[in-house]
N, C-alpha and C. Protein backbone atom coordinates (compact mmCIF):
# COMPACT_ATOMS: atom_id res chain seq x y z
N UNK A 1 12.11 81.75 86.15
CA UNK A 1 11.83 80.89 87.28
C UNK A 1 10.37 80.44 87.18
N UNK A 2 9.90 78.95 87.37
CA UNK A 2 8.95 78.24 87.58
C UNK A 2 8.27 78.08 88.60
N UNK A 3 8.97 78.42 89.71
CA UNK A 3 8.12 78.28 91.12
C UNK A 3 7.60 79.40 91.86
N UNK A 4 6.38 79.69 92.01
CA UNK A 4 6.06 80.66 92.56
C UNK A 4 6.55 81.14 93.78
N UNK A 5 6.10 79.77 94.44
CA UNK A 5 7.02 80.02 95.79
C UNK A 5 8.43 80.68 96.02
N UNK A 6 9.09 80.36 95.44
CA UNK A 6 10.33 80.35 95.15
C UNK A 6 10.37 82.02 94.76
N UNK A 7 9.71 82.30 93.67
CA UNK A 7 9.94 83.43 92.70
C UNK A 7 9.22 84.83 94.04
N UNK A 8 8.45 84.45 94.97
CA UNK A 8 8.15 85.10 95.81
C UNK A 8 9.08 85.33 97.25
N UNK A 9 9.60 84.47 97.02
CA UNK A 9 10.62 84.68 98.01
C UNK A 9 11.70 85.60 97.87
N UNK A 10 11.95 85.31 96.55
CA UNK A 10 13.14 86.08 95.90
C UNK A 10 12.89 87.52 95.44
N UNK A 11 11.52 88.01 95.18
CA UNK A 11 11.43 89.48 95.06
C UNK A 11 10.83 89.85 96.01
N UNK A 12 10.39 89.71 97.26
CA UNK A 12 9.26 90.40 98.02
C UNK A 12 10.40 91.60 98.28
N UNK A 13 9.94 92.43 98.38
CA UNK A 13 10.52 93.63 99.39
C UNK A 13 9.21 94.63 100.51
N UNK A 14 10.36 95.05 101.41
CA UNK A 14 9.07 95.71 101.82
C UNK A 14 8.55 97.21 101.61
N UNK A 15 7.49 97.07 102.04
CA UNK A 15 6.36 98.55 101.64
C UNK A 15 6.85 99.75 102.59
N UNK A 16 6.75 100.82 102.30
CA UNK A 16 6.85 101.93 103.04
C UNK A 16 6.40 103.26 102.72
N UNK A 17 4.91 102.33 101.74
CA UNK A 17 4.08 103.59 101.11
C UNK A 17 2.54 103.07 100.90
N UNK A 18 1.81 103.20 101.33
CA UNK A 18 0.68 102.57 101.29
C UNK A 18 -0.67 103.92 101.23
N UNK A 19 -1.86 103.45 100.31
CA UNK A 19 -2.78 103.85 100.05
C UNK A 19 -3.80 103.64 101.26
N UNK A 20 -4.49 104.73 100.90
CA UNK A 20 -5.47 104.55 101.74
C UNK A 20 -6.87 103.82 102.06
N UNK A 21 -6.43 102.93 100.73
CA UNK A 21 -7.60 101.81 100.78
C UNK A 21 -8.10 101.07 101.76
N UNK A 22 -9.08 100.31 102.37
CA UNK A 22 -9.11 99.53 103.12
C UNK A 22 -8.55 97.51 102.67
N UNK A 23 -8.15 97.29 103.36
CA UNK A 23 -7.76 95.79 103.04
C UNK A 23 -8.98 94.90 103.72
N UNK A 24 -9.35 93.98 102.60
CA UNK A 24 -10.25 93.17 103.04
C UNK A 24 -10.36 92.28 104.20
N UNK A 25 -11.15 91.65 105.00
CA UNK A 25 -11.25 90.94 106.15
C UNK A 25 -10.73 89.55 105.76
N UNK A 26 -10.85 89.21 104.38
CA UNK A 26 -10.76 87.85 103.73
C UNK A 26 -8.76 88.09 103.14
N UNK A 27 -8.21 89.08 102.99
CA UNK A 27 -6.92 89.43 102.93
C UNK A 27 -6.39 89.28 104.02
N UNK A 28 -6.85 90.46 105.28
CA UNK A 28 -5.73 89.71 106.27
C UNK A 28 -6.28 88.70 106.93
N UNK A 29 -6.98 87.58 106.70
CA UNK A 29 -7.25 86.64 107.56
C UNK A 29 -6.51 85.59 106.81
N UNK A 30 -6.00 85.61 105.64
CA UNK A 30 -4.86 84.87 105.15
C UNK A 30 -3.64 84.99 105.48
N UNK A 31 -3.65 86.63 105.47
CA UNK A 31 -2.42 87.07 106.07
C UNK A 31 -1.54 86.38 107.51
N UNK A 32 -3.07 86.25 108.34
CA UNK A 32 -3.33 85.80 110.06
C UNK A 32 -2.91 84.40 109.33
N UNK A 33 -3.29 84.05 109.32
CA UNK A 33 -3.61 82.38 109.09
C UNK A 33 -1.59 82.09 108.57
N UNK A 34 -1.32 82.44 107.51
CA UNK A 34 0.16 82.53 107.13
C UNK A 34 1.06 82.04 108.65
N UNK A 35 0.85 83.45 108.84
CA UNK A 35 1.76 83.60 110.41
C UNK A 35 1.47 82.50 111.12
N UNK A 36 0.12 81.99 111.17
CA UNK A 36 -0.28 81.26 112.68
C UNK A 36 0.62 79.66 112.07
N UNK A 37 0.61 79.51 110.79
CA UNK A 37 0.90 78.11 110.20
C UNK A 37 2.46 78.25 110.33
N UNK A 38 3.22 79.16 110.70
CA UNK A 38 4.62 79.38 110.69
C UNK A 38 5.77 78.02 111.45
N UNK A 39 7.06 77.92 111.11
CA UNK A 39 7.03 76.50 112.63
C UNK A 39 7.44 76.99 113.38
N UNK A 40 7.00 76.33 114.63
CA UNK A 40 7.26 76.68 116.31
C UNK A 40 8.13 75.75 116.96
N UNK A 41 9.37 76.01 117.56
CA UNK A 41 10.21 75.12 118.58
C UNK A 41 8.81 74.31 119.32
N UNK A 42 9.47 72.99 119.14
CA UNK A 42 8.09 71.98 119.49
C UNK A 42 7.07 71.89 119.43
N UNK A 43 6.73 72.75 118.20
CA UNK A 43 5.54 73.12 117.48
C UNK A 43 4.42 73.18 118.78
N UNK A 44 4.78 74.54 119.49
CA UNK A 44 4.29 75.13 120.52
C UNK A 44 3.04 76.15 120.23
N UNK A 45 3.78 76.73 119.13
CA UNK A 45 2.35 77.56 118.45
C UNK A 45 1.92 78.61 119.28
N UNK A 46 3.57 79.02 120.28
CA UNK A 46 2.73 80.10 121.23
C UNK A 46 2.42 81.70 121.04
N UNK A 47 2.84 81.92 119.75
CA UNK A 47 3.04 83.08 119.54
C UNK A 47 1.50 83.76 119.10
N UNK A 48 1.38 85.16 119.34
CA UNK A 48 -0.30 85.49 119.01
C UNK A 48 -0.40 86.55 118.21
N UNK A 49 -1.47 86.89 117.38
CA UNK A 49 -1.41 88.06 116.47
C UNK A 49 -2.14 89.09 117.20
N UNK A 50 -2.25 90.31 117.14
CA UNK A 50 -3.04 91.16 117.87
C UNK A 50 -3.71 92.13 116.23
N UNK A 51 -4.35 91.91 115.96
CA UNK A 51 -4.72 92.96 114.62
C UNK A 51 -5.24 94.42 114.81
N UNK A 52 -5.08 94.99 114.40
CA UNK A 52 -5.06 96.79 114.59
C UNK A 52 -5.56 97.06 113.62
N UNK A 53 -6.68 97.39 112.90
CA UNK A 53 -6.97 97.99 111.96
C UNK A 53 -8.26 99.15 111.74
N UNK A 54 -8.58 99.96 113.04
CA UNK A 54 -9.41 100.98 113.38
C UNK A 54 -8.40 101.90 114.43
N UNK A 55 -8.56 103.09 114.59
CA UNK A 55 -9.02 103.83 115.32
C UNK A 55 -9.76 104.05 116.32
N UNK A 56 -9.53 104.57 117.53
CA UNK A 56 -8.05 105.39 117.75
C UNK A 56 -7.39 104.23 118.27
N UNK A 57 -7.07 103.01 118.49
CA UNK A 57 -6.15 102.43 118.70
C UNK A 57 -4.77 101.92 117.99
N UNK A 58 -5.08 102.35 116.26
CA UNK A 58 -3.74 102.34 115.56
C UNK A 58 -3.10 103.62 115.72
N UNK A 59 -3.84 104.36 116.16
CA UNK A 59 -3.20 105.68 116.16
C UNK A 59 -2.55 106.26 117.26
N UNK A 60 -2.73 105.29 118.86
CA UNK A 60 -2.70 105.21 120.26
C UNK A 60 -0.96 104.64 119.98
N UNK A 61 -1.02 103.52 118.53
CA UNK A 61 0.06 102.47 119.07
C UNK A 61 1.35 103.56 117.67
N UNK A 62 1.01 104.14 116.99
CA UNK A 62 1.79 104.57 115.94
C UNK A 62 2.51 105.46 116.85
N UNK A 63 2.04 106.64 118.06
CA UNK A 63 1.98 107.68 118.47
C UNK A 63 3.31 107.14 119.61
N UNK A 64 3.02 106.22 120.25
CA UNK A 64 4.11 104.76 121.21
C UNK A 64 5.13 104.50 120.53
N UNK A 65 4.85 104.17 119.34
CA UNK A 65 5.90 103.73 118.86
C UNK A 65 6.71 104.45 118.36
N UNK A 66 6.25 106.07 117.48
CA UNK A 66 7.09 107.20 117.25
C UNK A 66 7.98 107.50 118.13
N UNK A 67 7.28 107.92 119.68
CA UNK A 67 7.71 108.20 121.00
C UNK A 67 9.12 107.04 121.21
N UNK A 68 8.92 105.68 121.05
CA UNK A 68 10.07 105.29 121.33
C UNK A 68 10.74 104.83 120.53
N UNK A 69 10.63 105.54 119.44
CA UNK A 69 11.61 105.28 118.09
C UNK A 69 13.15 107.05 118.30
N UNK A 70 12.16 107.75 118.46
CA UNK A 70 12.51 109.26 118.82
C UNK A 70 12.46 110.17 117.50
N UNK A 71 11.86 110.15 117.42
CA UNK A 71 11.41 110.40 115.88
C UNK A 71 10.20 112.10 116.01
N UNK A 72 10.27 112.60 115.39
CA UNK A 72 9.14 114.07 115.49
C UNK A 72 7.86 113.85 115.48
N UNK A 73 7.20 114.51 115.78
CA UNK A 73 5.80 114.72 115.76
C UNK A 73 5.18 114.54 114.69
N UNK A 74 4.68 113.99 114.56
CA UNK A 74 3.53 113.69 113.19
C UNK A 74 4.36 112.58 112.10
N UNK A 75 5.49 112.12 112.81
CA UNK A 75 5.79 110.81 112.07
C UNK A 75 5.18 109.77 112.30
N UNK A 76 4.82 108.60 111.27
CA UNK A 76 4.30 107.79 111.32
C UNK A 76 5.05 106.58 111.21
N UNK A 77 5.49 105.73 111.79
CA UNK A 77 6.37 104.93 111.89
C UNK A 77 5.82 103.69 111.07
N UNK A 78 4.46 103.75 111.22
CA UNK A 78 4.17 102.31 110.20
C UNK A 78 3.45 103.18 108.51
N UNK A 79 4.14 103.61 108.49
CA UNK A 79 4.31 104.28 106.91
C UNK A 79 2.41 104.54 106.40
N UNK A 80 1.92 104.97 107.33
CA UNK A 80 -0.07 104.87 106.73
C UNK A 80 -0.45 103.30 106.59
N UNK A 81 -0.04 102.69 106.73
CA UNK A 81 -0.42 101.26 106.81
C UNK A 81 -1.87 101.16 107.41
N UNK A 82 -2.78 100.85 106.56
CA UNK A 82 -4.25 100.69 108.04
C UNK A 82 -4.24 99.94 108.41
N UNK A 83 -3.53 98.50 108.46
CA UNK A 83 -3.50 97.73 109.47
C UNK A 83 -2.12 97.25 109.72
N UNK A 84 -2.58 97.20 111.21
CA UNK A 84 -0.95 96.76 112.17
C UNK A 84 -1.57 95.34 112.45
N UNK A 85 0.12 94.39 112.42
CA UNK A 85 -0.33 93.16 113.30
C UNK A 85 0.65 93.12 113.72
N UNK A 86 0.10 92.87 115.44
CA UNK A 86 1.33 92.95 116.15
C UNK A 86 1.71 91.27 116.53
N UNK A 87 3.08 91.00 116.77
CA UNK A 87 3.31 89.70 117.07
C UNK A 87 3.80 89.41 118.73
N UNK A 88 3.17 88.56 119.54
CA UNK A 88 3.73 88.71 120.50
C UNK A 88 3.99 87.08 121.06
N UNK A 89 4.93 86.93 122.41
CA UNK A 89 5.04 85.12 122.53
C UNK A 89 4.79 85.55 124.27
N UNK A 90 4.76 84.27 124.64
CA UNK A 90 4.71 84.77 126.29
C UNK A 90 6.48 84.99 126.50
N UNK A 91 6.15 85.14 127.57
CA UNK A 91 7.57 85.98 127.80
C UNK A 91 8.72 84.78 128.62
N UNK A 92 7.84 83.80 128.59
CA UNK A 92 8.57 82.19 129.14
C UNK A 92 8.80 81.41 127.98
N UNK A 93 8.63 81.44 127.07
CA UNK A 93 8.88 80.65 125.92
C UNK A 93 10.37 80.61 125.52
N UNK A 94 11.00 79.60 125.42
CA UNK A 94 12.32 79.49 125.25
C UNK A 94 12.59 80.06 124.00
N UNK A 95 11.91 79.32 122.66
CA UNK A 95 12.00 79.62 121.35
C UNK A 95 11.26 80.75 120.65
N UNK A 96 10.51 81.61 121.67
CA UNK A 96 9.42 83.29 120.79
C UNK A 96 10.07 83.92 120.37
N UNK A 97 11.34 84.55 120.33
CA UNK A 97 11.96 85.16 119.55
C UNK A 97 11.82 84.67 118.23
N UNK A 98 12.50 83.31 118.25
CA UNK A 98 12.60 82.75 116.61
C UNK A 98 10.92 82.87 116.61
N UNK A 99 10.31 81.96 117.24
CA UNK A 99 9.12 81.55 116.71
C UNK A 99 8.15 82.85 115.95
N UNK A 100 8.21 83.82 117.20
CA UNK A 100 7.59 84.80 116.60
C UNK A 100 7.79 85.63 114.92
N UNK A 101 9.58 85.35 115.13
CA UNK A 101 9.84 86.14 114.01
C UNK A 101 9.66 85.41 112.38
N UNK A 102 9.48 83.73 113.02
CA UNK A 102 8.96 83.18 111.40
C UNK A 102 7.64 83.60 111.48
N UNK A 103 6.67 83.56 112.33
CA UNK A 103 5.43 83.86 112.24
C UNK A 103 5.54 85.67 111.20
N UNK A 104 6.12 86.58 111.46
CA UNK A 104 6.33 87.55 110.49
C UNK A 104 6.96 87.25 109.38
N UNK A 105 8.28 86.50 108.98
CA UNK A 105 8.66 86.27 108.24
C UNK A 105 7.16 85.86 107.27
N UNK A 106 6.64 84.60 107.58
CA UNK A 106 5.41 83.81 106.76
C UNK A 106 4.29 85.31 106.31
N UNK A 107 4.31 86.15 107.24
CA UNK A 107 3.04 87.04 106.92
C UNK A 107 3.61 88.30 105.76
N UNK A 108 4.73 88.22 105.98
CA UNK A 108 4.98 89.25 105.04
C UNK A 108 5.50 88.65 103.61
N UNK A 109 5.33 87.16 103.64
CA UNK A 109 5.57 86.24 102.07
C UNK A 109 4.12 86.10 101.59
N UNK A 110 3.31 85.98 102.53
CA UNK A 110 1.48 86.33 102.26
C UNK A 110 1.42 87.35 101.92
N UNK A 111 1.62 88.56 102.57
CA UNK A 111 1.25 89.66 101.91
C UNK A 111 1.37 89.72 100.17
N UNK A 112 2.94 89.54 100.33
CA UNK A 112 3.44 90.37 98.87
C UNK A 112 2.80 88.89 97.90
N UNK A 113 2.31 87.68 98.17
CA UNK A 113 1.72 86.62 97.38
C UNK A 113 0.57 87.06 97.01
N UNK A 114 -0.23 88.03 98.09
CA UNK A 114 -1.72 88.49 97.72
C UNK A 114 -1.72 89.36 97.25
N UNK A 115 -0.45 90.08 96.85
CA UNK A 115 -0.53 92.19 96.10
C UNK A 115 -0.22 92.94 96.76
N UNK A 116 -0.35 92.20 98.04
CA UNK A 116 -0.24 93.60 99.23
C UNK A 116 0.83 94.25 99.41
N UNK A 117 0.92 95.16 100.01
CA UNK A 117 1.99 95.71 101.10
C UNK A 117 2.66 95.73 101.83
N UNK A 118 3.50 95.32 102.85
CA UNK A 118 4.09 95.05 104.37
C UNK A 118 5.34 95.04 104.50
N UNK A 119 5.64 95.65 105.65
CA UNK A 119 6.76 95.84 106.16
C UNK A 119 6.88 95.51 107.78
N UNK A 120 7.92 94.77 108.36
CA UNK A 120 8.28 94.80 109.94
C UNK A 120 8.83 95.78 109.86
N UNK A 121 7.77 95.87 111.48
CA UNK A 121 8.43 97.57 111.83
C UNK A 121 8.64 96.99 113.47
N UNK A 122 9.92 97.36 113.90
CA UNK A 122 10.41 97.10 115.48
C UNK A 122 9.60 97.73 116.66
N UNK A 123 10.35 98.04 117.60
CA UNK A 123 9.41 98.55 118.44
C UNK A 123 8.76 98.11 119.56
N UNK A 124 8.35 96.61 119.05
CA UNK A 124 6.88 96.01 119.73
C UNK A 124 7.18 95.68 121.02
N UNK A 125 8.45 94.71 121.26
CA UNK A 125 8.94 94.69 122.86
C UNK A 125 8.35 95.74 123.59
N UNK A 126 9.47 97.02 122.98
CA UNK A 126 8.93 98.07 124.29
C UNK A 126 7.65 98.70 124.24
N UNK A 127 6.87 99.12 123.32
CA UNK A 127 5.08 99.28 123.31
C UNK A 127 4.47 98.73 123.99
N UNK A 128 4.67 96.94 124.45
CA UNK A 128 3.79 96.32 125.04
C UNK A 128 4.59 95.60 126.94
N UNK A 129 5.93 96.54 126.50
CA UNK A 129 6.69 96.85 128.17
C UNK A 129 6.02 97.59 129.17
N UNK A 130 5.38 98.18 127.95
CA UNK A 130 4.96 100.13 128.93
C UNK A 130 3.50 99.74 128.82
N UNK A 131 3.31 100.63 130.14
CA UNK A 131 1.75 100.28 131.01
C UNK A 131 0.86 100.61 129.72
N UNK A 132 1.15 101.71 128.73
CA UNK A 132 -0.22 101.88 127.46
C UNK A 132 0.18 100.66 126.64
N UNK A 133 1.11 99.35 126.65
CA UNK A 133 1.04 97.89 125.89
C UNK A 133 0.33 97.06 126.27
N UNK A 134 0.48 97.04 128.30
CA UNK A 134 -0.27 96.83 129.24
C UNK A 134 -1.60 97.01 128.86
N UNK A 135 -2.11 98.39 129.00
CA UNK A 135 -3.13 98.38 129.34
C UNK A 135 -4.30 97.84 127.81
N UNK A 136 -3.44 97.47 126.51
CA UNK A 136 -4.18 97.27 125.31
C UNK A 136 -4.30 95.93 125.48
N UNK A 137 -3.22 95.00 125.85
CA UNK A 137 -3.10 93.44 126.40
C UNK A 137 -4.45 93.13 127.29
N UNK A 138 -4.50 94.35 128.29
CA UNK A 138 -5.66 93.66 129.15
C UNK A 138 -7.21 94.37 128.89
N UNK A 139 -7.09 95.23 127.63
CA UNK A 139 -8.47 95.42 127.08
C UNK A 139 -8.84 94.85 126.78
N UNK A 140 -7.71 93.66 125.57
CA UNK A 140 -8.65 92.46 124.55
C UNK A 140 -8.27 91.28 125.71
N UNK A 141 -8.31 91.63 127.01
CA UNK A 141 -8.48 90.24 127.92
C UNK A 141 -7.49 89.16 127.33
N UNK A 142 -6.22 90.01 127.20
CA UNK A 142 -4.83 88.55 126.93
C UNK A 142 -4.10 88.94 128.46
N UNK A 143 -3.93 88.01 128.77
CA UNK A 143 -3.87 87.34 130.48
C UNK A 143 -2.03 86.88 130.07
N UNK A 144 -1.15 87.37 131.37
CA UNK A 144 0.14 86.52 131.42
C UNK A 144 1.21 87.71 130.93
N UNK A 145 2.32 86.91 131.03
CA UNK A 145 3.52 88.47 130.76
C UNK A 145 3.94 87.60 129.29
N UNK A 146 3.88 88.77 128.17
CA UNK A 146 3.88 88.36 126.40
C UNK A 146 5.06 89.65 126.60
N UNK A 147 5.91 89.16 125.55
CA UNK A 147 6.65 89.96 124.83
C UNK A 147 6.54 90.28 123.61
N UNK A 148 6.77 91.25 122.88
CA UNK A 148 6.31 91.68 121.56
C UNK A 148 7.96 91.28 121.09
N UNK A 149 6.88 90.75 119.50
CA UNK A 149 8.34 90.91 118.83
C UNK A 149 8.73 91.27 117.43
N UNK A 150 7.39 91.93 116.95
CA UNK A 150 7.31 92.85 115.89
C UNK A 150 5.89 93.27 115.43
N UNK A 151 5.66 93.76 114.59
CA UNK A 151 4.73 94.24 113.35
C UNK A 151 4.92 94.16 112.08
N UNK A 152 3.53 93.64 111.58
CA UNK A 152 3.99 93.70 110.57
C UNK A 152 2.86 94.97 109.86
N UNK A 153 3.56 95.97 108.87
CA UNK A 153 2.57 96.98 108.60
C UNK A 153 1.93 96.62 107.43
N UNK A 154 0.39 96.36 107.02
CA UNK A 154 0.33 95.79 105.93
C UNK A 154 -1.22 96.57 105.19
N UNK A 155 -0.98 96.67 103.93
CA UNK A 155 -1.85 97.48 103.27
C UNK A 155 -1.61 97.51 101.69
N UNK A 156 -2.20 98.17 100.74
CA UNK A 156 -2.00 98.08 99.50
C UNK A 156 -1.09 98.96 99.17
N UNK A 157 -0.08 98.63 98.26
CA UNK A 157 1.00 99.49 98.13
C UNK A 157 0.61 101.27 97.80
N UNK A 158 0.93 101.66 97.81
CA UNK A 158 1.10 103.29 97.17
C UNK A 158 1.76 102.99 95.51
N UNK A 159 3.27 102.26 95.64
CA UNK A 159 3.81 102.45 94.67
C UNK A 159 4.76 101.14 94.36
N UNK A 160 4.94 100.45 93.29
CA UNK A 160 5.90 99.34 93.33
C UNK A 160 7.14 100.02 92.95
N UNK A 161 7.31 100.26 94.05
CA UNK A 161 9.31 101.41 93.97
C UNK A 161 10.38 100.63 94.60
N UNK A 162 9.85 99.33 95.17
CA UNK A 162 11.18 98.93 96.02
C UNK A 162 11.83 97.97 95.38
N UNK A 163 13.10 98.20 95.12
CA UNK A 163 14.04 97.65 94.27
C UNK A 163 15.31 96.70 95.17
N UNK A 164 15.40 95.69 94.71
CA UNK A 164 16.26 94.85 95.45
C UNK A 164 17.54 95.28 94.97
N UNK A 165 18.19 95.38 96.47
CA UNK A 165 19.55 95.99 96.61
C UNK A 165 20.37 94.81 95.89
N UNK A 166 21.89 95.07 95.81
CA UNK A 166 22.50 93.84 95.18
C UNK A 166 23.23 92.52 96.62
N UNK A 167 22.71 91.48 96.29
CA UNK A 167 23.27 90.38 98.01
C UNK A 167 24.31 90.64 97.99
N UNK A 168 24.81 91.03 98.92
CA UNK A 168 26.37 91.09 99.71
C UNK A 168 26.58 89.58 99.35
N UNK A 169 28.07 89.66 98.46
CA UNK A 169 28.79 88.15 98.52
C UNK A 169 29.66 87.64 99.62
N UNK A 170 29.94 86.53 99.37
CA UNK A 170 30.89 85.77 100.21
C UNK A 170 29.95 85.54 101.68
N UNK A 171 28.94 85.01 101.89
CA UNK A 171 28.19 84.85 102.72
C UNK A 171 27.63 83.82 102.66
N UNK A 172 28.25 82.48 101.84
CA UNK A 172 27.88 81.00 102.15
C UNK A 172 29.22 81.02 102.05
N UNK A 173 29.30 79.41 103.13
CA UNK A 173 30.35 79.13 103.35
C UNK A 173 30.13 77.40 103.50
N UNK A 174 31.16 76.43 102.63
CA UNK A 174 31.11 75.36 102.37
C UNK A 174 31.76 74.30 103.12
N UNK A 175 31.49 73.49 104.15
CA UNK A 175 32.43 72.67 104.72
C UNK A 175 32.54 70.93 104.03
C-alpha cells in the first residue's frame, strides 16, 4: 500500500501498555489539534478536550473511573497512560455523541501516525455525571451541563503486541 493515510488507518490498533516516558507538549498538541479538526454536525465544533497529564488529578480521575468500571483496587483503567484526554460536548447538542466520538476517532489516527500509543477508554459520561466530574469541570472554569464521551489514553507504547484480529465477513452489503 501507497497511502499513508490509508495504510494508517488500516493498522492502528490500540495501546494497553505504555512506558513511562513523558510525551511531548508538541505531540499531544497535534494530538489536540487532530481531534479539534474532526467534522461536526453543522460544523458546530462543540465538542472540548480536557488534557490530564499531571498529578494528582490523573490519578483523582483513574481512581473514578476504576470505581465505576467495578474493577479492584489498584487497577488502572487507562493502562499507565500519562496522559488522559478527556472528550466532552454540551449536553444540548443534538450531534456530540457522533461529534465527539470522531473527535477520538481523529486523535487516536494521530497518535498511532506520530508512534504513539492510545486507546478509548469509556467511562467519561459517568466521571463527569458525579459531583468529583463536577467539581474538575468547574476548577478549569468550564461553565454549562457537558457530557463526556470518552478518553483517549495516550502515551508511548510499552510494546508493539497488538495484532489485528481477522474482520468479521459479510458486513457490506450492496444495493
Amino acid at each position: 500500500m501507497n497511502n499513508a493515510a490509508l495504510e494508517n488507518l488500516l493498522t492502528r490498533r490500540s495501546c494497553r501498555a505504555f512506558t513511562d516516558e513523558a510525551v511531548s507538549a508538541d505531540l499531544i498538541a497535534q494530538v489536540e489539534q487532530a481531534g479539534l479538526c474532526a467534522p461536526s454536525g453543522r460544523n458546530r465544533q462543540s465538542g472540548i478536550i480536557i488534557e490530564i497529564a499531571s498529578d494528582p488529578l490523573r490519578s483523582e480521575l483513574a481512581e473514578l473511573n476504576r470505581q465505576i468500571g467495578g474493577w479492584d483496587q489498584g487497577f488502572d483503567p487507562f493502562y499507565a497512560a500519562p496522559v488522559i484526554l478527556a472528550v466532552l460536548v454540551p449536553s444540548d447538542c443534538p450531534t456530540g455523541v457522533y461529534d465527539g466520538s470522531l473527535m477520538i476517532g481523529n486523535m487516536l489516527l494521530a497518535a498511532s501516525a506520530l508512534g504513539l500509543g492510545a486507546c478509548w477508554i469509556h467511562r467519561c459520561r459517568e466521571e463527569f455525571a458525579r459531583p468529583e466530574g463536577q467539581k474538575i469541570l468547574d476548577t478549569l472554569g468550564i461553565k454549562g451541563a457537558w457530557t463526556g464521551i470518552g478518553h483517549v489514553a495516550l502515551g508511548h507504547p510499552k510494546e508493539n503486541s497488538a495484532k489485528a484480529l481477522p474482520r468479521r465477513e459479510g458486513r457490506i452489503f450492496k444495493a
